[in-house]
PDB file of N, CA and C in Angstrom:
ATOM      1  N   UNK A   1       0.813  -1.190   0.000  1.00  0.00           N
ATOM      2  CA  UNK A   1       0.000   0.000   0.000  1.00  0.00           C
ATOM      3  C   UNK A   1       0.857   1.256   0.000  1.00  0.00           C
ATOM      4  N   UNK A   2       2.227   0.971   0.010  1.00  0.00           N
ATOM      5  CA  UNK A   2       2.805   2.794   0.207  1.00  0.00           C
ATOM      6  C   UNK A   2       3.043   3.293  -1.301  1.00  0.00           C
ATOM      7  N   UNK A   3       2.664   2.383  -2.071  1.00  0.00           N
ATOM      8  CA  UNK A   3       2.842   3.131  -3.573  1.00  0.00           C
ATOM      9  C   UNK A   3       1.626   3.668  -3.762  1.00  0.00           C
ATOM     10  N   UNK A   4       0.246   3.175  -3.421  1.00  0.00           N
ATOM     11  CA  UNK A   4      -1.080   3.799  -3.536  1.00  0.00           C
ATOM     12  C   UNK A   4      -1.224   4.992  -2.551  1.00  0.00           C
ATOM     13  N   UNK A   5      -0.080   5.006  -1.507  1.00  0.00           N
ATOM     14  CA  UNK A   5      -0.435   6.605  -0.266  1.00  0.00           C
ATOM     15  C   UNK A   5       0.585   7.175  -1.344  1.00  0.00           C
ATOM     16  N   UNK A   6       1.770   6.739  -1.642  1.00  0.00           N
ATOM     17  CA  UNK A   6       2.686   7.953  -2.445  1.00  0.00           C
ATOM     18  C   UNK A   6       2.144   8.584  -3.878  1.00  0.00           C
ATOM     19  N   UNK A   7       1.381   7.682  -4.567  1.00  0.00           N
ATOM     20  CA  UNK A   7       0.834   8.155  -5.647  1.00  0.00           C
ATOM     21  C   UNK A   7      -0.487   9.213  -5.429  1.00  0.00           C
ATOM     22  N   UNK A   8      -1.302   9.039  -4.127  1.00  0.00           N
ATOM     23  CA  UNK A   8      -2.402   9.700  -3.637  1.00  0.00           C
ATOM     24  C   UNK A   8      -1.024  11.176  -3.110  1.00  0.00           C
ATOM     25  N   UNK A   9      -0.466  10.961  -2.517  1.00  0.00           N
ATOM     26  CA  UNK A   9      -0.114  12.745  -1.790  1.00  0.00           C
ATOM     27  C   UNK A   9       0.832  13.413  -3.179  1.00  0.00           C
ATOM     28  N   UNK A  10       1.018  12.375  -4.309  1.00  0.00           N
ATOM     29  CA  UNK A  10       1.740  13.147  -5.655  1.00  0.00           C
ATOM     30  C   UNK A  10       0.638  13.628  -6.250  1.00  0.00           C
ATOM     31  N   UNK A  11      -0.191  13.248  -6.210  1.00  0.00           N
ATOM     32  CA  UNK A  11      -1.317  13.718  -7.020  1.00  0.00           C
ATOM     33  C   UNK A  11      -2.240  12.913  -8.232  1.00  0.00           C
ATOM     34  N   UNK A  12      -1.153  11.917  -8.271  1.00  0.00           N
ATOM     35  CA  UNK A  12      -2.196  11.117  -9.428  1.00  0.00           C
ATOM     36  C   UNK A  12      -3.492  10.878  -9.038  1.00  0.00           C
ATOM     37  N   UNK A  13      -4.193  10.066  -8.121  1.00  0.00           N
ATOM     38  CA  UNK A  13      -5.275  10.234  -7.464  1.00  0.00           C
ATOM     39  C   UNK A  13      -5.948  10.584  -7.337  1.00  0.00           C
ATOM     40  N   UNK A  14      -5.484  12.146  -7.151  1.00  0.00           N
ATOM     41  CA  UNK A  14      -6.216  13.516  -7.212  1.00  0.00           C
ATOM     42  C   UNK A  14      -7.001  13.619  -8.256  1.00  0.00           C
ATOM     43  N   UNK A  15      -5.734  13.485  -9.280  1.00  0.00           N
ATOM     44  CA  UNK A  15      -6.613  13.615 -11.053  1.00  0.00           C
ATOM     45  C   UNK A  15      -7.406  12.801 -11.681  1.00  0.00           C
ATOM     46  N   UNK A  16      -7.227  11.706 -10.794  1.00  0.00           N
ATOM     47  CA  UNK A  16      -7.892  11.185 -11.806  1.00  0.00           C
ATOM     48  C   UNK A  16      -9.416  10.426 -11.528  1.00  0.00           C
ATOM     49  N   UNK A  17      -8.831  10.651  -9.804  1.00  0.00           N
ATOM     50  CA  UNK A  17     -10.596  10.714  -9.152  1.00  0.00           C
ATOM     51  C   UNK A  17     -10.615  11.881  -8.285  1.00  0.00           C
ATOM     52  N   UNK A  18     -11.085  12.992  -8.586  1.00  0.00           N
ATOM     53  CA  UNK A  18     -11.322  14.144  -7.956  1.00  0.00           C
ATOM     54  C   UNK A  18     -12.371  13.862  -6.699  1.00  0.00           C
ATOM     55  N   UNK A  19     -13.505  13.517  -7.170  1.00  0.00           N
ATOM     56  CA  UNK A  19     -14.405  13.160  -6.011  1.00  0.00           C
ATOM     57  C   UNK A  19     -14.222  12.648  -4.793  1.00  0.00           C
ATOM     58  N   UNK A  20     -13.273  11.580  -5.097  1.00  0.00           N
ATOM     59  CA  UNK A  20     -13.054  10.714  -3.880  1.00  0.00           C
ATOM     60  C   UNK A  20     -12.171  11.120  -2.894  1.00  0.00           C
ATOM     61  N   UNK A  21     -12.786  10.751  -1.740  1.00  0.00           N
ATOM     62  CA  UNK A  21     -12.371  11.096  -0.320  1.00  0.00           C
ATOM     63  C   UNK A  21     -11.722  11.140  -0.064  1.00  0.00           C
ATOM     64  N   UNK A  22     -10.666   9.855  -0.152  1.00  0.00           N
ATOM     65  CA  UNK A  22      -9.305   9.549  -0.428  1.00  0.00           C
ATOM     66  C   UNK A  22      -8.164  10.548  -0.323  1.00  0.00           C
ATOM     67  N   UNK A  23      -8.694  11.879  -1.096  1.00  0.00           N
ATOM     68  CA  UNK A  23      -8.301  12.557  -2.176  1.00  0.00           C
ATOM     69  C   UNK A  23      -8.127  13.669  -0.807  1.00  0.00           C
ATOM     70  N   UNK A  24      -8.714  13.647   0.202  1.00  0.00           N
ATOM     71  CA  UNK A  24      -9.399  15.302   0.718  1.00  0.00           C
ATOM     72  C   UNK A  24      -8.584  14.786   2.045  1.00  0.00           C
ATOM     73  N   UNK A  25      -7.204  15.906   2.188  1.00  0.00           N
ATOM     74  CA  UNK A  25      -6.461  15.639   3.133  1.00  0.00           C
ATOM     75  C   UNK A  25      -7.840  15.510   4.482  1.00  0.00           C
ATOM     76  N   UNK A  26      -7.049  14.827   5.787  1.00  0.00           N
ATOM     77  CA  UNK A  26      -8.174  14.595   6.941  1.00  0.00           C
ATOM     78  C   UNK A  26      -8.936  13.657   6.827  1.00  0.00           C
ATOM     79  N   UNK A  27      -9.725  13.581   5.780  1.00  0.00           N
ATOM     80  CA  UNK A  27     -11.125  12.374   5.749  1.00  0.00           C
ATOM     81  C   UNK A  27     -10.290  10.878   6.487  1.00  0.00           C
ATOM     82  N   UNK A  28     -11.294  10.988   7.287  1.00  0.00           N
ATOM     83  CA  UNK A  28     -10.806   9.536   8.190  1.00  0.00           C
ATOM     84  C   UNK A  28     -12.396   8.497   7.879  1.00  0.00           C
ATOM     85  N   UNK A  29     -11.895   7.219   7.419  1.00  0.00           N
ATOM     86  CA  UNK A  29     -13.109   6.372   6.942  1.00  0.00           C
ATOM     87  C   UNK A  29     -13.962   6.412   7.949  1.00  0.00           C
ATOM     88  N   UNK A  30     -13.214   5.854   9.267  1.00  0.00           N
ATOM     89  CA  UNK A  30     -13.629   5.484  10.362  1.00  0.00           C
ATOM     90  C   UNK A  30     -15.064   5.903  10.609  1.00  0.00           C
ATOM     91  N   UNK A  31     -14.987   7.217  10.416  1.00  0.00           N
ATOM     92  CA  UNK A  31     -15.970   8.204  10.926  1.00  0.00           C
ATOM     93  C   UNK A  31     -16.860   8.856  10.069  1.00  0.00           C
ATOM     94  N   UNK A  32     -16.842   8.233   8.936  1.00  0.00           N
ATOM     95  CA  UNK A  32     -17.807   8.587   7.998  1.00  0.00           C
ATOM     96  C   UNK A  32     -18.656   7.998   7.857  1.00  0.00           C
ATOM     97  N   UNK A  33     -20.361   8.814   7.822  1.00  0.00           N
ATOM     98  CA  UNK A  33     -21.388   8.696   8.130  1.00  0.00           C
ATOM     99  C   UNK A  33     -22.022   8.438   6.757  1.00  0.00           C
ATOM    100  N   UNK A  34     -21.649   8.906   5.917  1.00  0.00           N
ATOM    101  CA  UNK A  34     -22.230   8.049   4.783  1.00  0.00           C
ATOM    102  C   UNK A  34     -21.878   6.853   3.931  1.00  0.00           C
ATOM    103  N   UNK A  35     -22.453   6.021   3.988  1.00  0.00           N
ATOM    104  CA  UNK A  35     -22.051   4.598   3.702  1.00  0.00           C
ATOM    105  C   UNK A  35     -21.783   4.936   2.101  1.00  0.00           C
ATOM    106  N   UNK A  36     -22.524   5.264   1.475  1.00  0.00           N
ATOM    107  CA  UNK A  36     -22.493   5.294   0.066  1.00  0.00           C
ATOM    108  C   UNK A  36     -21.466   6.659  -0.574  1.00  0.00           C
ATOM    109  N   UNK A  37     -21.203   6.784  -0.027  1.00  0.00           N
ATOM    110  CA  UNK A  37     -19.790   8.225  -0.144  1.00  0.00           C
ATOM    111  C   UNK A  37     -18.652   6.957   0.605  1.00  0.00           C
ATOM    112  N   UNK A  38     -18.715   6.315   1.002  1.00  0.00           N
ATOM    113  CA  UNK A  38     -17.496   5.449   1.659  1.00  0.00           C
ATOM    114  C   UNK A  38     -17.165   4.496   0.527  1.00  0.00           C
ATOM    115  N   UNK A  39     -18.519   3.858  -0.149  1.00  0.00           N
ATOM    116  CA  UNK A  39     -18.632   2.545  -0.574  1.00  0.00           C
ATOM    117  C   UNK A  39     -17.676   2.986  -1.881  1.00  0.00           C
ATOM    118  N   UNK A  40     -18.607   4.413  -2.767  1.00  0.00           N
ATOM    119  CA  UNK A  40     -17.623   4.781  -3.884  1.00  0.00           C
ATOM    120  C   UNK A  40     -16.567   5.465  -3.612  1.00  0.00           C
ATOM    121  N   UNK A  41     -15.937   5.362  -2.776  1.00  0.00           N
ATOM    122  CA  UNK A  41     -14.555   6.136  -2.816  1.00  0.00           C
ATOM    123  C   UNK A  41     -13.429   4.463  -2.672  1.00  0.00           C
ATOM    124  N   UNK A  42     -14.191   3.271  -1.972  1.00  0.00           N
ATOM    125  CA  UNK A  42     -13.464   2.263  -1.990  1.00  0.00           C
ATOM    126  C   UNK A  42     -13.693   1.524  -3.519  1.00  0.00           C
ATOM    127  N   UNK A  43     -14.249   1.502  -4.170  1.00  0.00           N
ATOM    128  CA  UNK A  43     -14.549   1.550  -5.481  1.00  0.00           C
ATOM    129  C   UNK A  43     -13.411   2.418  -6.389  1.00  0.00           C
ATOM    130  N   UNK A  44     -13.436   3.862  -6.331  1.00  0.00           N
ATOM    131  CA  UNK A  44     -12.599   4.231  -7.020  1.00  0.00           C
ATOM    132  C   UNK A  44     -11.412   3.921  -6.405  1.00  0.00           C
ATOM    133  N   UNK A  45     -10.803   3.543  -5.570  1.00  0.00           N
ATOM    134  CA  UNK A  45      -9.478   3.348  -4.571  1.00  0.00           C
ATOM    135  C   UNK A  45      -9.397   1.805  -5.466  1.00  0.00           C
ATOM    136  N   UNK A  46     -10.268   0.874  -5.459  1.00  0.00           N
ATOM    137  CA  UNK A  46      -9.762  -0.690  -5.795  1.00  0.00           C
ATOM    138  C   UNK A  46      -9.773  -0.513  -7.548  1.00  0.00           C
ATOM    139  N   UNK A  47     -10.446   0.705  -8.240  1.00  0.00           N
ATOM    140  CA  UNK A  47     -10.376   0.841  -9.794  1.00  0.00           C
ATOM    141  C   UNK A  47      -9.149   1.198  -9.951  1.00  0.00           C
ATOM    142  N   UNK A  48      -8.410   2.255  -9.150  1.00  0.00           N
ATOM    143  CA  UNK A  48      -6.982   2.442  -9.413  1.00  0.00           C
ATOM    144  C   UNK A  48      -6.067   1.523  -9.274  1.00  0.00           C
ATOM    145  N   UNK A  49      -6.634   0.858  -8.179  1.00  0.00           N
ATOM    146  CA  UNK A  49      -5.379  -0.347  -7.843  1.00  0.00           C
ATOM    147  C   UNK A  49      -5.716  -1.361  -8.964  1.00  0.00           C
ATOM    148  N   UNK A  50      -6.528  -1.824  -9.580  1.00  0.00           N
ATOM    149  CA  UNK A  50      -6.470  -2.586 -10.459  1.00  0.00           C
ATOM    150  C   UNK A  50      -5.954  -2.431 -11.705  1.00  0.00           C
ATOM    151  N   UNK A  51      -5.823  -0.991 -11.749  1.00  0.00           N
ATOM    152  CA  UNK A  51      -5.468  -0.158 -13.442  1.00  0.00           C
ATOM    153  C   UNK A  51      -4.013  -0.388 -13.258  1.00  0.00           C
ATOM    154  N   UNK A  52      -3.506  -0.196 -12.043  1.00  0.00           N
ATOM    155  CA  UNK A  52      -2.066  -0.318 -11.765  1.00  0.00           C
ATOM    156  C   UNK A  52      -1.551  -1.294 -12.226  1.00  0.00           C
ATOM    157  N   UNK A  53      -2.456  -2.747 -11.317  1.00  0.00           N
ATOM    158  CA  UNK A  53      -1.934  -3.792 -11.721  1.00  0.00           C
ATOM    159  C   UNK A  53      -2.094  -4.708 -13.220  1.00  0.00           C
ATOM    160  N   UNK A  54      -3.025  -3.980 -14.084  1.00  0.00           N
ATOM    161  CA  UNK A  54      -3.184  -4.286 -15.310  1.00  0.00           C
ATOM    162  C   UNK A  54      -1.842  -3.534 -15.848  1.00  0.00           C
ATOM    163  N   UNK A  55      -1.466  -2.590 -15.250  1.00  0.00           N
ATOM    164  CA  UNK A  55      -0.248  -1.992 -16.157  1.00  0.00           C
ATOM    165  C   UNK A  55       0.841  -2.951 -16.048  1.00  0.00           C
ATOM    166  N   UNK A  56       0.869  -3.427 -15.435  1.00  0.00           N
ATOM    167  CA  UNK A  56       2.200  -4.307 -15.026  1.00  0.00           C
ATOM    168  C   UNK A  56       1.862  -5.819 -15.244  1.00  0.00           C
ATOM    169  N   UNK A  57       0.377  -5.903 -15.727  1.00  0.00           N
ATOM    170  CA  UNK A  57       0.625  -7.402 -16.481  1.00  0.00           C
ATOM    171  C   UNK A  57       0.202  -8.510 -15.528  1.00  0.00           C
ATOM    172  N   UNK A  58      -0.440  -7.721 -14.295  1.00  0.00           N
ATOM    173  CA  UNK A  58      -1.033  -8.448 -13.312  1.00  0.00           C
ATOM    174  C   UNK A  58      -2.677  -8.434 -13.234  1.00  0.00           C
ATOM    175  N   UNK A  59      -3.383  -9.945 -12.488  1.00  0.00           N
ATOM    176  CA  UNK A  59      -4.629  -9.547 -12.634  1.00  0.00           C
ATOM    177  C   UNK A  59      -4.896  -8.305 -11.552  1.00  0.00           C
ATOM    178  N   UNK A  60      -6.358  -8.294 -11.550  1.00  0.00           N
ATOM    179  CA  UNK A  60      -6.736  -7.193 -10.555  1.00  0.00           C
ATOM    180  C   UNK A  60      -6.893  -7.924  -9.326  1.00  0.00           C
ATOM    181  N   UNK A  61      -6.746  -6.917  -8.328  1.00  0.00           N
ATOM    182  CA  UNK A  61      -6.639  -7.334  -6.785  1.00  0.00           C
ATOM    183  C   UNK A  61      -8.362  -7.159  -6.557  1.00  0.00           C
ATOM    184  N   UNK A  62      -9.043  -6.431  -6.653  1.00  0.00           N
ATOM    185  CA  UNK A  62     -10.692  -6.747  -6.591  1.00  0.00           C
ATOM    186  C   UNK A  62     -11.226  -7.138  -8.004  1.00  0.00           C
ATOM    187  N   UNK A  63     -11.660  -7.938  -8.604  1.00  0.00           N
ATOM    188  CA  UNK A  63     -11.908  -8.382  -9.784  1.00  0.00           C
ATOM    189  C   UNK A  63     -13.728  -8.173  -9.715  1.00  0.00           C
ATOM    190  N   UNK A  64     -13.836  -8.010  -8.733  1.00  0.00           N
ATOM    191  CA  UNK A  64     -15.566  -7.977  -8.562  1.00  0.00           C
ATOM    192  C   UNK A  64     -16.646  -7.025  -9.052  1.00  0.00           C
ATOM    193  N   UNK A  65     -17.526  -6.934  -9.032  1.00  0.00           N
ATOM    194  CA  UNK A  65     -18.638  -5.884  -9.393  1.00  0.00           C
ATOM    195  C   UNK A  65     -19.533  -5.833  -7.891  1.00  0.00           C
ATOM    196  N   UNK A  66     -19.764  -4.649  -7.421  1.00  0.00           N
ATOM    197  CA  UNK A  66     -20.749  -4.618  -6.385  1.00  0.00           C
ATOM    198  C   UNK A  66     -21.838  -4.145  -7.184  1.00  0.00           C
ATOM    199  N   UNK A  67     -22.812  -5.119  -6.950  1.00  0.00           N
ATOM    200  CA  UNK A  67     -24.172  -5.371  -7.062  1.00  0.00           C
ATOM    201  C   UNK A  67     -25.391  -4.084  -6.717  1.00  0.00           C
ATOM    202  N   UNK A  68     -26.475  -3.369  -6.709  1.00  0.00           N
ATOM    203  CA  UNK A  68     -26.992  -2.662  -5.707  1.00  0.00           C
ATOM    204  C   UNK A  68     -27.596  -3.490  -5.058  1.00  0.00           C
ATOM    205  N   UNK A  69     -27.690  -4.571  -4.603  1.00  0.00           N
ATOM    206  CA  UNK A  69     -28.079  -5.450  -3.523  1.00  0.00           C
ATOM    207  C   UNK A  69     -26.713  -6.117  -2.600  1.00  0.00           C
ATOM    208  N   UNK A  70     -25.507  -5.602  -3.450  1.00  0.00           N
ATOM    209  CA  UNK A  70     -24.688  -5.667  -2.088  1.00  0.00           C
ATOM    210  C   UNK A  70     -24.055  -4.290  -1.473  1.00  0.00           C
ATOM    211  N   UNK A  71     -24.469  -3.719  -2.288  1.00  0.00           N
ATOM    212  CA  UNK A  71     -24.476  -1.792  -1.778  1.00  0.00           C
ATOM    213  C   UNK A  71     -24.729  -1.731  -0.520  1.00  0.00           C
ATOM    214  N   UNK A  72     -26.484  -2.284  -0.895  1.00  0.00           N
ATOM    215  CA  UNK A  72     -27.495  -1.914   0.521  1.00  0.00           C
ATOM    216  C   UNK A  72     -26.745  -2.671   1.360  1.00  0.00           C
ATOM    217  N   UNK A  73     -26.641  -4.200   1.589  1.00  0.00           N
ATOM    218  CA  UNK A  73     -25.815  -4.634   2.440  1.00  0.00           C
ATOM    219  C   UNK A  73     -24.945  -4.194   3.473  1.00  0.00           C
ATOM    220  N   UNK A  74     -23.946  -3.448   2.463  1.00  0.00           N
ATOM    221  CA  UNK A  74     -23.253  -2.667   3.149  1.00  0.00           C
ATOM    222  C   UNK A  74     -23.456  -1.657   4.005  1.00  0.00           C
ATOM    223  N   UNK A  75     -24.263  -0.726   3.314  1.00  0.00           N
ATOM    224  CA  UNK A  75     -24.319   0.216   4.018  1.00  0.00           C
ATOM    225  C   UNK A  75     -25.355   0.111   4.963  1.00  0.00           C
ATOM    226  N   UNK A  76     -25.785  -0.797   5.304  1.00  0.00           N
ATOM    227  CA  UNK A  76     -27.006  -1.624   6.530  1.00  0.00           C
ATOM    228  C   UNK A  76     -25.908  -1.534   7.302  1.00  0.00           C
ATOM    229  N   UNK A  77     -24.785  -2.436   7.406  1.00  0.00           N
ATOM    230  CA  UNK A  77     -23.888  -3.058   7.797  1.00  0.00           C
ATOM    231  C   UNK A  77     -23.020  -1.997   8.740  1.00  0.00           C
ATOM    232  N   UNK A  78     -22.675  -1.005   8.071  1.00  0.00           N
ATOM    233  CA  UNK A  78     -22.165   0.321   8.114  1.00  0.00           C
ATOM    234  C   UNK A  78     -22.788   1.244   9.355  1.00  0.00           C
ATOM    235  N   UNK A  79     -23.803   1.363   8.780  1.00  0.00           N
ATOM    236  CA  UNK A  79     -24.842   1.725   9.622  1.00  0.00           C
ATOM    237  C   UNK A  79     -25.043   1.543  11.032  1.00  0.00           C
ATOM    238  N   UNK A  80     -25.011   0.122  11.223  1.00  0.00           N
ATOM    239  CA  UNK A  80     -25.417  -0.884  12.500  1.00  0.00           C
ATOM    240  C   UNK A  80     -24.075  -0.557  13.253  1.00  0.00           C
ATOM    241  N   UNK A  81     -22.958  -0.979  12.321  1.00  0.00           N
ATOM    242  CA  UNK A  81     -21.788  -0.749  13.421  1.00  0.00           C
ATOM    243  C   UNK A  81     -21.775   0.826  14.186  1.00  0.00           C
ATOM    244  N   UNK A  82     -21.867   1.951  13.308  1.00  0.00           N
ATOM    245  CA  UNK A  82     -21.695   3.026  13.530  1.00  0.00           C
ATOM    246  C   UNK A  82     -22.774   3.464  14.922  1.00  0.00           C
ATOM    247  N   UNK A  83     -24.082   2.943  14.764  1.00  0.00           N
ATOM    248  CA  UNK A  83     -24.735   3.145  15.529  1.00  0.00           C
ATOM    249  C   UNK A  83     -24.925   2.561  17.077  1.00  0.00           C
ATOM    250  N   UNK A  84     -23.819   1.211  17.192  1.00  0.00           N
ATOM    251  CA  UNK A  84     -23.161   0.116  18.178  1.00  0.00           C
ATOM    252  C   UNK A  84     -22.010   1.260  18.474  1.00  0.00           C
ATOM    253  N   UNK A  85     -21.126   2.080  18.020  1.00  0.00           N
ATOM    254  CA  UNK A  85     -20.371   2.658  18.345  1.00  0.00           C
ATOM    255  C   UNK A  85     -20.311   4.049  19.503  1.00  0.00           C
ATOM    256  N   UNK A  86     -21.713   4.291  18.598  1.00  0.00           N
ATOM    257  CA  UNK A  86     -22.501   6.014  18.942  1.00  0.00           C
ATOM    258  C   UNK A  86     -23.099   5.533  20.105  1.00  0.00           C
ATOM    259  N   UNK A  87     -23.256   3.887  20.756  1.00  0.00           N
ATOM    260  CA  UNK A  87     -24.278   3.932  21.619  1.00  0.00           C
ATOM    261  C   UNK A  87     -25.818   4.607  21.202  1.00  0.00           C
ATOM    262  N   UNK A  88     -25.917   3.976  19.969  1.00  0.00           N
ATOM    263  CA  UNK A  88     -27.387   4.157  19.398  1.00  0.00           C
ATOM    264  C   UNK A  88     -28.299   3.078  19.323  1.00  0.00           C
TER     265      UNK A  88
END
Protein backbone atom coordinates (compact mmCIF):
# COMPACT_ATOMS: atom_id res chain seq x y z
CA UNK A 1 0.00 0.00 0.00
CA UNK A 2 2.80 2.79 0.21
CA UNK A 3 2.84 3.13 -3.57
CA UNK A 4 -1.08 3.80 -3.54
CA UNK A 5 -0.44 6.60 -0.27
CA UNK A 6 2.69 7.95 -2.45
CA UNK A 7 0.83 8.15 -5.65
CA UNK A 8 -2.40 9.70 -3.64
CA UNK A 9 -0.11 12.74 -1.79
CA UNK A 10 1.74 13.15 -5.66
CA UNK A 11 -1.32 13.72 -7.02
CA UNK A 12 -2.20 11.12 -9.43
CA UNK A 13 -5.27 10.23 -7.46
CA UNK A 14 -6.22 13.52 -7.21
CA UNK A 15 -6.61 13.62 -11.05
CA UNK A 16 -7.89 11.19 -11.81
CA UNK A 17 -10.60 10.71 -9.15
CA UNK A 18 -11.32 14.14 -7.96
CA UNK A 19 -14.41 13.16 -6.01
CA UNK A 20 -13.05 10.71 -3.88
CA UNK A 21 -12.37 11.10 -0.32
CA UNK A 22 -9.31 9.55 -0.43
CA UNK A 23 -8.30 12.56 -2.18
CA UNK A 24 -9.40 15.30 0.72
CA UNK A 25 -6.46 15.64 3.13
CA UNK A 26 -8.17 14.60 6.94
CA UNK A 27 -11.12 12.37 5.75
CA UNK A 28 -10.81 9.54 8.19
CA UNK A 29 -13.11 6.37 6.94
CA UNK A 30 -13.63 5.48 10.36
CA UNK A 31 -15.97 8.20 10.93
CA UNK A 32 -17.81 8.59 8.00
CA UNK A 33 -21.39 8.70 8.13
CA UNK A 34 -22.23 8.05 4.78
CA UNK A 35 -22.05 4.60 3.70
CA UNK A 36 -22.49 5.29 0.07
CA UNK A 37 -19.79 8.22 -0.14
CA UNK A 38 -17.50 5.45 1.66
CA UNK A 39 -18.63 2.54 -0.57
CA UNK A 40 -17.62 4.78 -3.88
CA UNK A 41 -14.55 6.14 -2.82
CA UNK A 42 -13.46 2.26 -1.99
CA UNK A 43 -14.55 1.55 -5.48
CA UNK A 44 -12.60 4.23 -7.02
CA UNK A 45 -9.48 3.35 -4.57
CA UNK A 46 -9.76 -0.69 -5.79
CA UNK A 47 -10.38 0.84 -9.79
CA UNK A 48 -6.98 2.44 -9.41
CA UNK A 49 -5.38 -0.35 -7.84
CA UNK A 50 -6.47 -2.59 -10.46
CA UNK A 51 -5.47 -0.16 -13.44
CA UNK A 52 -2.07 -0.32 -11.77
CA UNK A 53 -1.93 -3.79 -11.72
CA UNK A 54 -3.18 -4.29 -15.31
CA UNK A 55 -0.25 -1.99 -16.16
CA UNK A 56 2.20 -4.31 -15.03
CA UNK A 57 0.62 -7.40 -16.48
CA UNK A 58 -1.03 -8.45 -13.31
CA UNK A 59 -4.63 -9.55 -12.63
CA UNK A 60 -6.74 -7.19 -10.56
CA UNK A 61 -6.64 -7.33 -6.78
CA UNK A 62 -10.69 -6.75 -6.59
CA UNK A 63 -11.91 -8.38 -9.78
CA UNK A 64 -15.57 -7.98 -8.56
CA UNK A 65 -18.64 -5.88 -9.39
CA UNK A 66 -20.75 -4.62 -6.39
CA UNK A 67 -24.17 -5.37 -7.06
CA UNK A 68 -26.99 -2.66 -5.71
CA UNK A 69 -28.08 -5.45 -3.52
CA UNK A 70 -24.69 -5.67 -2.09
CA UNK A 71 -24.48 -1.79 -1.78
CA UNK A 72 -27.49 -1.91 0.52
CA UNK A 73 -25.81 -4.63 2.44
CA UNK A 74 -23.25 -2.67 3.15
CA UNK A 75 -24.32 0.22 4.02
CA UNK A 76 -27.01 -1.62 6.53
CA UNK A 77 -23.89 -3.06 7.80
CA UNK A 78 -22.16 0.32 8.11
CA UNK A 79 -24.84 1.72 9.62
CA UNK A 80 -25.42 -0.88 12.50
CA UNK A 81 -21.79 -0.75 13.42
CA UNK A 82 -21.70 3.03 13.53
CA UNK A 83 -24.73 3.15 15.53
CA UNK A 84 -23.16 0.12 18.18
CA UNK A 85 -20.37 2.66 18.35
CA UNK A 86 -22.50 6.01 18.94
CA UNK A 87 -24.28 3.93 21.62
CA UNK A 88 -27.39 4.16 19.40
Amino acid sequence: MYGIGRAALNGAFVEAFPEACFCQPGWEPYSESDPQRLIQTAVALTGGVNHVNRSMGLSDIYPFVLSEHGRHKLAYVHNWLRGGTQGL
